[in-house]
N, C-alpha and C. Protein backbone atom coordinates (compact mmCIF):
# COMPACT_ATOMS: atom_id res chain seq x y z
N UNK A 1 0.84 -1.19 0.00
CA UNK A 1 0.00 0.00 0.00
C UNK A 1 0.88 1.25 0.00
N UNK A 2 0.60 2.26 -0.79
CA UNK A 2 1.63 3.33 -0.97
C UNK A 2 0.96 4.05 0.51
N UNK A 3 2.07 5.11 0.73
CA UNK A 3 2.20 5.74 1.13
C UNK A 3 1.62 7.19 1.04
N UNK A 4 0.44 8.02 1.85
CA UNK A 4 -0.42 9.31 1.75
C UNK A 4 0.62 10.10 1.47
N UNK A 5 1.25 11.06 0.27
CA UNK A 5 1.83 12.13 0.80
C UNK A 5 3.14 11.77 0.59
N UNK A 6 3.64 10.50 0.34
CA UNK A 6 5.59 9.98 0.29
C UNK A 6 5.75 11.04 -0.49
N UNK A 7 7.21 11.56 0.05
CA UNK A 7 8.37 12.34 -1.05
C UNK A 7 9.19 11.30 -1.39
N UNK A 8 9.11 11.12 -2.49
CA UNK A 8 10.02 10.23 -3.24
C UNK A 8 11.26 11.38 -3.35
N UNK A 9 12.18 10.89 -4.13
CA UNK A 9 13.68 11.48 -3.94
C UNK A 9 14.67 10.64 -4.96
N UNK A 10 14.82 10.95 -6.07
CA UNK A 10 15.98 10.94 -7.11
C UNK A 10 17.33 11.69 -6.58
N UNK A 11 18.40 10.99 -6.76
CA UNK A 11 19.95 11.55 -6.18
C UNK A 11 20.41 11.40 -7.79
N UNK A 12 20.82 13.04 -8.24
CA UNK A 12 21.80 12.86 -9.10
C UNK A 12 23.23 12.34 -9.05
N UNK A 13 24.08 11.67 -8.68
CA UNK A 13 24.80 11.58 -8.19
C UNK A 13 25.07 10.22 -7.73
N UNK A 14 26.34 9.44 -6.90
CA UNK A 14 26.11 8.39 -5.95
C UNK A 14 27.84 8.25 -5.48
N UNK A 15 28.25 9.63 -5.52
CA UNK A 15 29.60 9.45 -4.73
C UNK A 15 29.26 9.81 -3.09
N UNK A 16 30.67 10.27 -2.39
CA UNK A 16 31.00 10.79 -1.21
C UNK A 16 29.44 11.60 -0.61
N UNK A 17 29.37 12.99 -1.77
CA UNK A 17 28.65 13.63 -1.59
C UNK A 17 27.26 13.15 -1.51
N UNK A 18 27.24 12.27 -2.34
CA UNK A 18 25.62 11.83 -2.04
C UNK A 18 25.36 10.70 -1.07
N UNK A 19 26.44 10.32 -0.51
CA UNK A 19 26.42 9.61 0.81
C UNK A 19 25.62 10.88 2.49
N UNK A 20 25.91 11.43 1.99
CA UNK A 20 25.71 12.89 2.66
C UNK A 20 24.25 13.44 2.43
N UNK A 21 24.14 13.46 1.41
CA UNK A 21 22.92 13.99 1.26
C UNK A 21 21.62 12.93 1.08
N UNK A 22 22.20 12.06 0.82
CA UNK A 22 20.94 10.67 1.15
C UNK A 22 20.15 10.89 2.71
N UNK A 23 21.30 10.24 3.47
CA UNK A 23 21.17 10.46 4.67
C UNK A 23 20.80 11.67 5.52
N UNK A 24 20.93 13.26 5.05
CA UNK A 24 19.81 13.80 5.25
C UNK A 24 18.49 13.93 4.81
N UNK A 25 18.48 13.57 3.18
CA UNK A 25 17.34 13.15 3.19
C UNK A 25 15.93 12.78 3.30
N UNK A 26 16.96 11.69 4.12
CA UNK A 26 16.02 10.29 4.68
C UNK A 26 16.00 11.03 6.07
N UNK A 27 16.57 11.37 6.92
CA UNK A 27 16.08 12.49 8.23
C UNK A 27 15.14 13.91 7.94
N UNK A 28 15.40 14.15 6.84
CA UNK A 28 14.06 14.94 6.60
C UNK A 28 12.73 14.20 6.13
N UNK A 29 12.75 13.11 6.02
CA UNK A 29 11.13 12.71 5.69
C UNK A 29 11.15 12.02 4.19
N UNK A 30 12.15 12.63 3.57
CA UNK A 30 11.73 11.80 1.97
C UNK A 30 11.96 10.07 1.72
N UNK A 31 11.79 9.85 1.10
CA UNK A 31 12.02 8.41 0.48
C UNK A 31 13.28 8.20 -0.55
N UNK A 32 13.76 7.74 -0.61
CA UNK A 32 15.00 7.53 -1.64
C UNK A 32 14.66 6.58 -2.41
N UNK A 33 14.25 7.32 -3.59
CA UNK A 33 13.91 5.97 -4.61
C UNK A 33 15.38 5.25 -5.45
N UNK A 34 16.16 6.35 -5.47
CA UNK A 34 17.17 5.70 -6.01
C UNK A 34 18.46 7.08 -6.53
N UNK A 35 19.10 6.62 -7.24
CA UNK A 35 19.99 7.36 -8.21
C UNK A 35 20.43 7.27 -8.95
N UNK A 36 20.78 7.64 -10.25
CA UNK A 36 21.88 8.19 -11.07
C UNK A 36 23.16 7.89 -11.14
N UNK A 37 24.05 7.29 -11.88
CA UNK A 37 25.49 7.91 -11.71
C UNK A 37 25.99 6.52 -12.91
N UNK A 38 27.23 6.91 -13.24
CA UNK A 38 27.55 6.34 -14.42
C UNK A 38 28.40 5.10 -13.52
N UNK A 39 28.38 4.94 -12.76
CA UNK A 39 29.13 3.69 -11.82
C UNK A 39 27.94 3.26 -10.78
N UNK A 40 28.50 2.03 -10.05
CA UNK A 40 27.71 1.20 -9.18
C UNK A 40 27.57 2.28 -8.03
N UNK A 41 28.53 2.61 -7.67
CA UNK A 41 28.68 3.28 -5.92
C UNK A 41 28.24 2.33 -5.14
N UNK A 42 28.94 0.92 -4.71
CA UNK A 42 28.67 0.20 -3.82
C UNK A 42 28.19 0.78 -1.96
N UNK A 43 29.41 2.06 -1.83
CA UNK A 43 29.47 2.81 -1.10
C UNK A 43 27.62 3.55 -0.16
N UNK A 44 27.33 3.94 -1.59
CA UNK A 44 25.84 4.14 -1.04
C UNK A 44 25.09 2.97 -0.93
N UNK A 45 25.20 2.24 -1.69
CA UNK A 45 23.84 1.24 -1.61
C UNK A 45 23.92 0.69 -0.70
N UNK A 46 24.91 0.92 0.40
CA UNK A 46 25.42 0.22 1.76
C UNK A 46 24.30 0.86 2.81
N UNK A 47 24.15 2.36 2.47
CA UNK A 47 23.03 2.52 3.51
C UNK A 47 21.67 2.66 3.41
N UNK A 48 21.18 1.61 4.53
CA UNK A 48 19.78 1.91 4.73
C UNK A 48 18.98 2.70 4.00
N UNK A 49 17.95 2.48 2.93
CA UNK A 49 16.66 3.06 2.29
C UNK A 49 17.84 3.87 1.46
N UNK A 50 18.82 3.84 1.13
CA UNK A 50 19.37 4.87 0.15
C UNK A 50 18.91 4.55 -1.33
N UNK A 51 17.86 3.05 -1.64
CA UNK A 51 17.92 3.05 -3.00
C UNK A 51 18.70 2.36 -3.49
N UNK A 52 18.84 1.73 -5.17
CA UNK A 52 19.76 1.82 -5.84
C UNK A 52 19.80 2.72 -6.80
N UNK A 53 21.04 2.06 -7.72
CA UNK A 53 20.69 2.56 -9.28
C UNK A 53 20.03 2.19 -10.19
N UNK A 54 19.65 3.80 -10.86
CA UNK A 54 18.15 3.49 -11.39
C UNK A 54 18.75 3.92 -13.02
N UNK A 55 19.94 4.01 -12.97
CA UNK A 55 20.41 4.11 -14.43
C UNK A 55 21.74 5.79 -14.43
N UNK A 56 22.23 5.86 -15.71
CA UNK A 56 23.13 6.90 -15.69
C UNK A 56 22.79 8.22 -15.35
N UNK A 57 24.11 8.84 -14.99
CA UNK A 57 24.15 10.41 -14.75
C UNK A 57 23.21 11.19 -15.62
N UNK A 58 23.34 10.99 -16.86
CA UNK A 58 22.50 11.90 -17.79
C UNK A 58 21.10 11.03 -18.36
N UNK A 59 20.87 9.61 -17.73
CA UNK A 59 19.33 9.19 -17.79
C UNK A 59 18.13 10.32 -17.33
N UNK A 60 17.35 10.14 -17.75
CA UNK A 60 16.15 10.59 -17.13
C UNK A 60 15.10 10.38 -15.71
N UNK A 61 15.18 11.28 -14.72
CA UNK A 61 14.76 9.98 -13.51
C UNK A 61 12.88 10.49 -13.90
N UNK A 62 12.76 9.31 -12.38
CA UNK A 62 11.21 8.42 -12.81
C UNK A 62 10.12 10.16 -12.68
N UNK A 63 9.55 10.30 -13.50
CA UNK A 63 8.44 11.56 -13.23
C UNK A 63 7.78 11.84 -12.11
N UNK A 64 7.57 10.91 -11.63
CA UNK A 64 7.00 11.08 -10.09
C UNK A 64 7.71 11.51 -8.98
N UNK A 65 8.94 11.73 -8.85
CA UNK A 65 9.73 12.15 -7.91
C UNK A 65 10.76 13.02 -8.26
N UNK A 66 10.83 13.61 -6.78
CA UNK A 66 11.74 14.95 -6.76
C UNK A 66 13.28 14.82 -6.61
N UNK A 67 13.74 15.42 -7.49
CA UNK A 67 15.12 15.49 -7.76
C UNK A 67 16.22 16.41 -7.20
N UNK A 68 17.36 15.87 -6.81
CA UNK A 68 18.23 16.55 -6.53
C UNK A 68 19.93 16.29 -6.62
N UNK A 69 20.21 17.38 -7.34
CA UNK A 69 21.87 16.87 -7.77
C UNK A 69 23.02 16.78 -6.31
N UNK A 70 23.41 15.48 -6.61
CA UNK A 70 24.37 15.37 -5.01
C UNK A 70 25.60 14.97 -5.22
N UNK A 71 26.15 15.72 -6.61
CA UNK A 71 27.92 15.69 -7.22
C UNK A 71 28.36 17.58 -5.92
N UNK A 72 29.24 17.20 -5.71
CA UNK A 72 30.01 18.09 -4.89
C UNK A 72 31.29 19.15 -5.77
N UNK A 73 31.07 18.63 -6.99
CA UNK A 73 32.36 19.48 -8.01
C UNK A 73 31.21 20.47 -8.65
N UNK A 74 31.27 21.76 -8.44
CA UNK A 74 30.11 22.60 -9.21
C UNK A 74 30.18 22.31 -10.37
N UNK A 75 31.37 22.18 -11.43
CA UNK A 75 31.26 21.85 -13.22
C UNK A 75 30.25 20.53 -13.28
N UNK A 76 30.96 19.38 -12.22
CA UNK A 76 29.95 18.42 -12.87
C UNK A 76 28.41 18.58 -12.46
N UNK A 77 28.07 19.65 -11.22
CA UNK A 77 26.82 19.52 -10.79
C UNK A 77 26.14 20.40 -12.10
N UNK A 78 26.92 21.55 -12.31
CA UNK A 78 26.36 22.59 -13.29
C UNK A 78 26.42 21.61 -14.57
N UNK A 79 26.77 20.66 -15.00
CA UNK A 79 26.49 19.83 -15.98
C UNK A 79 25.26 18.89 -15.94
N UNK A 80 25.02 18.19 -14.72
CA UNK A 80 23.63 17.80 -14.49
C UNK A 80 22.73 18.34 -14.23
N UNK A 81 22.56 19.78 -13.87
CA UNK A 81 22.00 20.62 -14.07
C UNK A 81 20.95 21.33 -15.11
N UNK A 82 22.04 21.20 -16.03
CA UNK A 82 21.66 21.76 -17.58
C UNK A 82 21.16 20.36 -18.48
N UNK A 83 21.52 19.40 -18.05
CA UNK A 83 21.34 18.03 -18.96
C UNK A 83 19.58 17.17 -18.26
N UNK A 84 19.25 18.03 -17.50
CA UNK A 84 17.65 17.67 -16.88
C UNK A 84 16.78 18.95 -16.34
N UNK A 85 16.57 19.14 -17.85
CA UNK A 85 16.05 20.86 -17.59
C UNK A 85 14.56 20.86 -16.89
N UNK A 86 13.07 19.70 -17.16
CA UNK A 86 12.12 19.14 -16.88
C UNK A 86 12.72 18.48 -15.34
N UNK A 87 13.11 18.53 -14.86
CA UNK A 87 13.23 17.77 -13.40
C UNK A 87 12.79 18.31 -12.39
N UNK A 88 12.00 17.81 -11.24
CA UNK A 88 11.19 18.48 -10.39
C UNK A 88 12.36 18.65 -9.21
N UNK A 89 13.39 19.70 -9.09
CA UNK A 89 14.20 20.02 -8.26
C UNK A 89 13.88 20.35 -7.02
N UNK A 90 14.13 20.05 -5.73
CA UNK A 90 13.73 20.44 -4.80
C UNK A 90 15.38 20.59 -3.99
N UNK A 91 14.53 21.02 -2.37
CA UNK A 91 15.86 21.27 -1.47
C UNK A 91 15.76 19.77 -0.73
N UNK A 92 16.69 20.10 -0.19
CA UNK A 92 16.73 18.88 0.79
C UNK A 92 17.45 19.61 1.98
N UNK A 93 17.35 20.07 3.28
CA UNK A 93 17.48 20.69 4.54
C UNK A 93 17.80 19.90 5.42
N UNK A 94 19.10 19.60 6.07
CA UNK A 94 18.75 18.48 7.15
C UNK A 94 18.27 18.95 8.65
N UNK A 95 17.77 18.23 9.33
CA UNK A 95 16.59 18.52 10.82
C UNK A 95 17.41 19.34 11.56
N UNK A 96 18.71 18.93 11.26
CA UNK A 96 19.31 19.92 13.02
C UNK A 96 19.82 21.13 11.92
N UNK A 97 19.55 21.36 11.13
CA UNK A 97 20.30 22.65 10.29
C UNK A 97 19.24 23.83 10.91
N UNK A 98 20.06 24.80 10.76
CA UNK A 98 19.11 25.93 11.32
C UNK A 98 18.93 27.24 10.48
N UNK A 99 17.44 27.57 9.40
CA UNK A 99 17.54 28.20 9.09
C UNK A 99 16.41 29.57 8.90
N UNK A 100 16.94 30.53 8.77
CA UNK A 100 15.92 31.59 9.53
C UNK A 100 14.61 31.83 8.30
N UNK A 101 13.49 32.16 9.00
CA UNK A 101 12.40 32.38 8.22
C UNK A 101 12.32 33.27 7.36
N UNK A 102 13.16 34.17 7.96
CA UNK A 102 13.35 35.13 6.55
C UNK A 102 14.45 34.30 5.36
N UNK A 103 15.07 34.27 5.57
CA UNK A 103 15.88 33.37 4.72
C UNK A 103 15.23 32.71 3.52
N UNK A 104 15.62 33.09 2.13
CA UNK A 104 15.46 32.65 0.79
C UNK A 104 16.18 31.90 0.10
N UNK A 105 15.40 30.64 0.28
CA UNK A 105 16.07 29.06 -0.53
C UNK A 105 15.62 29.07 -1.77
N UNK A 106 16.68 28.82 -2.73
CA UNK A 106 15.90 28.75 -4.56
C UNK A 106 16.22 27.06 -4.65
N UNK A 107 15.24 26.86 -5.27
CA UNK A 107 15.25 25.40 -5.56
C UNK A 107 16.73 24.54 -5.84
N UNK A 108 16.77 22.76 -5.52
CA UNK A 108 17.76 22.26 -5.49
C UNK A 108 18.76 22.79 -4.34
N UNK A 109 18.95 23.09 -3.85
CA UNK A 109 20.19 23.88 -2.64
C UNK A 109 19.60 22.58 -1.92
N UNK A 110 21.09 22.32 -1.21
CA UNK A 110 21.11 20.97 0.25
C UNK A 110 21.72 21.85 1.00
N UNK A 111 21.31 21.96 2.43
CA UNK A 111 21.77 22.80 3.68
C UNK A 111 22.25 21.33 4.69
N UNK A 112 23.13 21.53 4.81
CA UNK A 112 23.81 19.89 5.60
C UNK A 112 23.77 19.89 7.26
N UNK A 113 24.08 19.15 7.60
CA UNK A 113 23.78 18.85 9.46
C UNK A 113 24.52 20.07 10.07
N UNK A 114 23.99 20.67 10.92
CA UNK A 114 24.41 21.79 11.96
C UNK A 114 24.80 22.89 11.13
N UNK A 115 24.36 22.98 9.95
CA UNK A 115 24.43 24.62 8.97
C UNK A 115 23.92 25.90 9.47
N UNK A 116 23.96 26.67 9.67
CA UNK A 116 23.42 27.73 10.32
C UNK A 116 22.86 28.99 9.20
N UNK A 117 21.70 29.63 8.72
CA UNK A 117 21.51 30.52 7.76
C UNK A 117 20.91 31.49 8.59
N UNK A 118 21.40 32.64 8.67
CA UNK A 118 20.61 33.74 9.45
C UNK A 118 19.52 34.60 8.59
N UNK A 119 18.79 35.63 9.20
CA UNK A 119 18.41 36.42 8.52
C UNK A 119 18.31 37.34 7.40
N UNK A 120 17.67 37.30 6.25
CA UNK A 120 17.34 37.68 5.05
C UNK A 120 18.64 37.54 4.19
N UNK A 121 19.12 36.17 4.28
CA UNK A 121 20.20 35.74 3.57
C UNK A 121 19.55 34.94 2.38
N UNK A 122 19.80 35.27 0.99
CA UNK A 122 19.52 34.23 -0.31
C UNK A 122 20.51 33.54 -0.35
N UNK A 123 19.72 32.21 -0.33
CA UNK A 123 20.91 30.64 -0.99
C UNK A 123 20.32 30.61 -2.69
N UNK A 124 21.06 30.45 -3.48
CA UNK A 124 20.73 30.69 -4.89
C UNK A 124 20.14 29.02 -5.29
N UNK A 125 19.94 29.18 -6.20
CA UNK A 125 19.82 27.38 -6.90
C UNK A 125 20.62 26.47 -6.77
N UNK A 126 20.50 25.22 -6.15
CA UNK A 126 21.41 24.32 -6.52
C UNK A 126 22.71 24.42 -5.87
N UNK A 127 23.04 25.43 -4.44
CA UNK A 127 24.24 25.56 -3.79
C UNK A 127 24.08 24.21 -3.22
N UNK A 128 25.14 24.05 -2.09
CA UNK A 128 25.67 23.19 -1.28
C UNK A 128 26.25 24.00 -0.48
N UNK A 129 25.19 24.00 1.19
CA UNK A 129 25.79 24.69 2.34
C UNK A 129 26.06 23.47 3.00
N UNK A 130 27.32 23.01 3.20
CA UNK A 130 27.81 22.09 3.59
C UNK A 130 28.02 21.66 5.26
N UNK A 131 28.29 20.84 6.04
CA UNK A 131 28.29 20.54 7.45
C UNK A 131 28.79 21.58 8.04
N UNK A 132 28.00 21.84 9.14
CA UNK A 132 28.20 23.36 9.93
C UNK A 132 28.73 24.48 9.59
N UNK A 133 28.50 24.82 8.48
CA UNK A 133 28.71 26.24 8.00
C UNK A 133 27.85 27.33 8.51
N UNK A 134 27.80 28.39 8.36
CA UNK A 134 27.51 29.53 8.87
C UNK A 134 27.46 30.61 7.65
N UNK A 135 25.77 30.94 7.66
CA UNK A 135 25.67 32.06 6.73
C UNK A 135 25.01 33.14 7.30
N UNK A 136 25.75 33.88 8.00
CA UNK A 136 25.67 35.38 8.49
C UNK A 136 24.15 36.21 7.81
N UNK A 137 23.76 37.08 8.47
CA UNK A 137 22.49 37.93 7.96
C UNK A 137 23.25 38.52 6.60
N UNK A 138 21.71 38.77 5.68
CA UNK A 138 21.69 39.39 4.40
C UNK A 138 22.98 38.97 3.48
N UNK A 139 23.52 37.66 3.64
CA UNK A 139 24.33 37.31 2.74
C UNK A 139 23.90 36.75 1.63
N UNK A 140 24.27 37.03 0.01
CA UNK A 140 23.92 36.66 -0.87
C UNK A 140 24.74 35.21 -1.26
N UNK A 141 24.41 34.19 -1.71
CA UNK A 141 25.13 33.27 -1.61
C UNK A 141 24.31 32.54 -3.45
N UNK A 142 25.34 32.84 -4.36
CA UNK A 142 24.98 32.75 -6.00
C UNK A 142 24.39 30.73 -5.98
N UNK A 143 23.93 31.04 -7.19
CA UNK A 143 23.67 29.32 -7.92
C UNK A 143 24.87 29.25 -7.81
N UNK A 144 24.52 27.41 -7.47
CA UNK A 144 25.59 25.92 -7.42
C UNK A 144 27.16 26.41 -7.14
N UNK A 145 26.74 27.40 -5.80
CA UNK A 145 27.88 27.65 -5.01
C UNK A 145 28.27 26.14 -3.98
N UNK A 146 29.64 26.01 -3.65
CA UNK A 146 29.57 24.84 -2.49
C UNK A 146 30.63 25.67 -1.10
N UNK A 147 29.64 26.10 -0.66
CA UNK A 147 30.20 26.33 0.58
C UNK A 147 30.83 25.12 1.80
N UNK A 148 31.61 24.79 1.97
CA UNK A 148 32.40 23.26 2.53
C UNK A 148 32.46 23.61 4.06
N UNK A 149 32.26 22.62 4.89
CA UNK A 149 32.00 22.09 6.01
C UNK A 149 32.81 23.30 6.63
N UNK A 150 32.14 23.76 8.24
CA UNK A 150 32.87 24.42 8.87
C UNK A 150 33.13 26.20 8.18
N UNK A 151 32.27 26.37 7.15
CA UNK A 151 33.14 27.75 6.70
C UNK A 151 31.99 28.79 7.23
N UNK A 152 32.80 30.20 7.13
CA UNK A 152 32.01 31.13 7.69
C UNK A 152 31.65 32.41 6.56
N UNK A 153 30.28 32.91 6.50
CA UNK A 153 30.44 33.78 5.49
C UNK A 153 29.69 35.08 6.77
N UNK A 154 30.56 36.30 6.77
CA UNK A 154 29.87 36.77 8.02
C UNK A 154 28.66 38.03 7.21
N UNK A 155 28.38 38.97 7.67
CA UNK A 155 27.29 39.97 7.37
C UNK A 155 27.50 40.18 6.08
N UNK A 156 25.87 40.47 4.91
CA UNK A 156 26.42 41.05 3.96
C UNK A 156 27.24 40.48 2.82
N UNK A 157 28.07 39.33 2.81
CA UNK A 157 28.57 38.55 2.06
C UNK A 157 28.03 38.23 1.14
N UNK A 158 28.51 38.60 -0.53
CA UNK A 158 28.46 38.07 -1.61
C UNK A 158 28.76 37.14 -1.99
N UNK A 159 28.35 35.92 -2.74
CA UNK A 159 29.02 35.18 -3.41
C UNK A 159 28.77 34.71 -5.12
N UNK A 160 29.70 34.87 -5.56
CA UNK A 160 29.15 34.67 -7.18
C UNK A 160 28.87 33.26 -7.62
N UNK A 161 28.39 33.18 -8.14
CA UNK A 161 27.59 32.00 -8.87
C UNK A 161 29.16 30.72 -8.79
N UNK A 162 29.01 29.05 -8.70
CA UNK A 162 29.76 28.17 -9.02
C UNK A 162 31.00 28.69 -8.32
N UNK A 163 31.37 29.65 -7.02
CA UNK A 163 32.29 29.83 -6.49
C UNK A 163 32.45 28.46 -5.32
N UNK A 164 33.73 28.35 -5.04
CA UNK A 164 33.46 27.45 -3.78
C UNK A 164 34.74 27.77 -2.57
N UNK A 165 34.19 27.95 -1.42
CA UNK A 165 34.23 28.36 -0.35
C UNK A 165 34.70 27.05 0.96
N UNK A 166 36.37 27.08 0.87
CA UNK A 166 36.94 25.67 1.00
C UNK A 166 36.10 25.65 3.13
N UNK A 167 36.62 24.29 3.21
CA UNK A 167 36.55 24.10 4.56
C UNK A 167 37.38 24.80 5.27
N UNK A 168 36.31 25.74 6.63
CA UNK A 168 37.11 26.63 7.50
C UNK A 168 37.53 27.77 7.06
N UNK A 169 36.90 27.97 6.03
CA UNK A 169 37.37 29.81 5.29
C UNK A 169 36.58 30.46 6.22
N UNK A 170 37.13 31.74 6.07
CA UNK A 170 36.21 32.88 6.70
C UNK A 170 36.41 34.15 5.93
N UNK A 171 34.97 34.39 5.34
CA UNK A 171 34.93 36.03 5.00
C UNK A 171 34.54 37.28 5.61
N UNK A 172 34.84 38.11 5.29
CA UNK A 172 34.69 38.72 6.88
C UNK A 172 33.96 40.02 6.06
N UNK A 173 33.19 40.63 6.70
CA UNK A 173 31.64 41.10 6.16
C UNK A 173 31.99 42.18 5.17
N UNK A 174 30.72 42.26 4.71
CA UNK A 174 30.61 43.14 3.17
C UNK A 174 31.85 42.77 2.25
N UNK A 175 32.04 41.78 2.08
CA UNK A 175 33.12 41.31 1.24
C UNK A 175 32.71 40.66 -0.17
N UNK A 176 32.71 40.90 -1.31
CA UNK A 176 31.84 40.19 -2.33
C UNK A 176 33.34 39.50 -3.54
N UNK A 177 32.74 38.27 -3.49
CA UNK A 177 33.16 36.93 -3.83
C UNK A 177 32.68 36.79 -5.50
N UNK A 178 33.77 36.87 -6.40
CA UNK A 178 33.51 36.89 -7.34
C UNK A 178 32.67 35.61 -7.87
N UNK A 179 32.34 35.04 -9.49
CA UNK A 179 31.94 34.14 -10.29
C UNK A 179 33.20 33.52 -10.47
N UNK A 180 32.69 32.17 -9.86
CA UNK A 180 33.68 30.85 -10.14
C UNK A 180 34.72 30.97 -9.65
N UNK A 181 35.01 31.33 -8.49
CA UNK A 181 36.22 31.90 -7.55
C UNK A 181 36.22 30.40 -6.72
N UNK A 182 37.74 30.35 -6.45
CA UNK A 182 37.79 29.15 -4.94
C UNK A 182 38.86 29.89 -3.73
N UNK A 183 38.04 29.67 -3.09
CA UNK A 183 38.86 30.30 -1.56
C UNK A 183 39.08 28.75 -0.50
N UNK A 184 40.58 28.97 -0.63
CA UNK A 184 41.16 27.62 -0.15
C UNK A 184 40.61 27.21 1.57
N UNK A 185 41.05 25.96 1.79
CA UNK A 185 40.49 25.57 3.10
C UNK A 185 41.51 26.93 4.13
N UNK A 186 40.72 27.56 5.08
CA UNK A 186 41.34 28.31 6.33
C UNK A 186 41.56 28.94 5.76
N UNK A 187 40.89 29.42 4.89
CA UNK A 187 41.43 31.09 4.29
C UNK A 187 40.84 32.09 4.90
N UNK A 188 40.92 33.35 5.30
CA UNK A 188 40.59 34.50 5.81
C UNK A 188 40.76 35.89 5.06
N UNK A 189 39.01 35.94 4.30
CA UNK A 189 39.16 36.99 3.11
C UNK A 189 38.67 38.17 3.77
N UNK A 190 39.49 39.24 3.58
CA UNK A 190 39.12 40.88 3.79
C UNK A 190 38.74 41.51 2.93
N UNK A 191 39.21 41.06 1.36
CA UNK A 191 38.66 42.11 0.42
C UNK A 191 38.16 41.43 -0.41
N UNK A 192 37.28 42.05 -1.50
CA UNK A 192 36.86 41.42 -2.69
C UNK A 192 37.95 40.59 -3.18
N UNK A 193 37.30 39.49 -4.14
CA UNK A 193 38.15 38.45 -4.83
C UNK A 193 37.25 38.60 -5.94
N UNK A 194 38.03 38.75 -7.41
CA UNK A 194 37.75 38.86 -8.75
C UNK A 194 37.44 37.55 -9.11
N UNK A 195 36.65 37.20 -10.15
CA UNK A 195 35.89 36.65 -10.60
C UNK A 195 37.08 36.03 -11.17
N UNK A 196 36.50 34.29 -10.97
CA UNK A 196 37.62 33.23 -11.65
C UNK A 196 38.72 33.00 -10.38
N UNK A 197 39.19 33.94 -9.28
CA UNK A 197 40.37 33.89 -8.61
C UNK A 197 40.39 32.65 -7.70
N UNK A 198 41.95 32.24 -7.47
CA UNK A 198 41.96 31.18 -6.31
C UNK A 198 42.74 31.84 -5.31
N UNK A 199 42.11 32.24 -3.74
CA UNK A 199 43.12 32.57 -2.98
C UNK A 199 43.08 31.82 -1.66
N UNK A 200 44.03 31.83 -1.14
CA UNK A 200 44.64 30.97 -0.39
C UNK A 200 45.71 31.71 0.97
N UNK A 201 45.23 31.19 2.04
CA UNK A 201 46.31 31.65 3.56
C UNK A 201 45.81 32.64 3.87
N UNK A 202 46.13 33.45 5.05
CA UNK A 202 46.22 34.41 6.40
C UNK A 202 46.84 35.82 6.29
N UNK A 203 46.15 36.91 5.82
CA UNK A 203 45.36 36.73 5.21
C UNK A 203 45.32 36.46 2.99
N UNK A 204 44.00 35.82 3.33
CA UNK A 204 44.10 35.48 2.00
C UNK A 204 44.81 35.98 0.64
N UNK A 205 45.58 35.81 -0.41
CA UNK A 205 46.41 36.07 -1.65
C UNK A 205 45.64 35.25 -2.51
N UNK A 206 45.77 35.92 -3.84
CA UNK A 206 45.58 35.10 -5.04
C UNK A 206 46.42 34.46 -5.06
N UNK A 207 46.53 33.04 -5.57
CA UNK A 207 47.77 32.49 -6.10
C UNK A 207 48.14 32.62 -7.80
N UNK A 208 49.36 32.68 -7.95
CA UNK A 208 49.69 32.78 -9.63
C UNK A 208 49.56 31.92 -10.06
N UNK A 209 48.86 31.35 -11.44
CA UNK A 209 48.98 31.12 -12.22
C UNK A 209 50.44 31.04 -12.94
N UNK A 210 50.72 29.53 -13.43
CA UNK A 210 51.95 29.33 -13.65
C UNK A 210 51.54 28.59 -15.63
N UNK A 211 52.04 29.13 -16.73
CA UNK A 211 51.91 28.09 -17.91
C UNK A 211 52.73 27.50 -18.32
């Protein structure tokens, strides 16, 4: 007998990252019908109700259920992205994450265990606020950004679209974060970072480019 009301749940994906996001999930209430991915991922099918595979990365999942990309590299997520334009995208939030009512989620975004989102902060499409991160009031935070475990974005914070924001960074307020930028793990940014840049250390530097 089905279920009144089941959220079914498609995982684009079936690496590391979607070991992660299964399992919140399934603590938020959905069902895991299965996933995606061009390999087995023995790894997931190890846990509980995670599903199997229901066919490749760029298959089509089942119409009845809600989808969500759970690759952790923004190129390949922004590639499954664009390759399932008809897909019923949703968020996936996990229970102990904490996020404020004012706060604006755009579809697809996963907020991970002990995440913190304050007041009248936008998460764009399809980010990844990763394990206990921290998103400060009125921070803008772009599409299929991955903000990584532990990082801090404080007041006011920009971030441009497909940037990613290593584990344990900290930006420190009104600071705006270019398009497709990476700010290394423990970095500590004071000023804007240009679009495309990688910076890295205390406080943060671009690094050069070497050809």
């Amino acid at each position: 007998m089905a279920v009144q009301n089941e959220r079914k749940l498609v995982l684009i994906g079936g690496g590391g990252h979607a070991i992660v996001v299964a399992e919140a999930a399934r603590a938020a209430g959905f069902t895991i019908a299965g996933f995606l991915d061009d390999a087995e991922q023995p790894a997931l099918t190890k846990l509980a109700g995670a599903g199997e595979r229901l066919g490749a990365l760029c298959d089509t999942p089942p119409t009845d259920a809600m989808v969500i990309v759970a690759l952790g590299d923004q190129r390949e997520r922004r590639r499954m992205i664009d390759s399932h334009p008809s897909a019923h995208f949703t968020n996936v939030i996990h229970p102990s994450a904490i996020v404020s009512p004012s706060a604006e989620i755009d579809a697809g975004a996963f907020i991970g265990a002990g995440a913190i989102v304050q007041g009248l902060a936008h998460i764009g499409a399809h980010a990844i606020l990763n394990t206990g991160c921290i998103i400060e009031h009125e921070c803008t935070v772009g599409g299929n950004v991955h903000v990584a475990p532990r990082a801090v974005l404080c007041g006011r914070v920009q971030v441009g679209e497909g940037a990613l924001i290593g584990a344990g960074a900290v930006v420190l307020p009104n600071v705006k974060i270019g398009t497709g930028c990476t700010i290394g793990a423990g970095a500590v940014v004071k000023e804007a970072v240009l679009d495309g840049a990688c910076v890295v250390g205390v406080s943060a530097q671009e690094l050069e480019t070497h050809h």
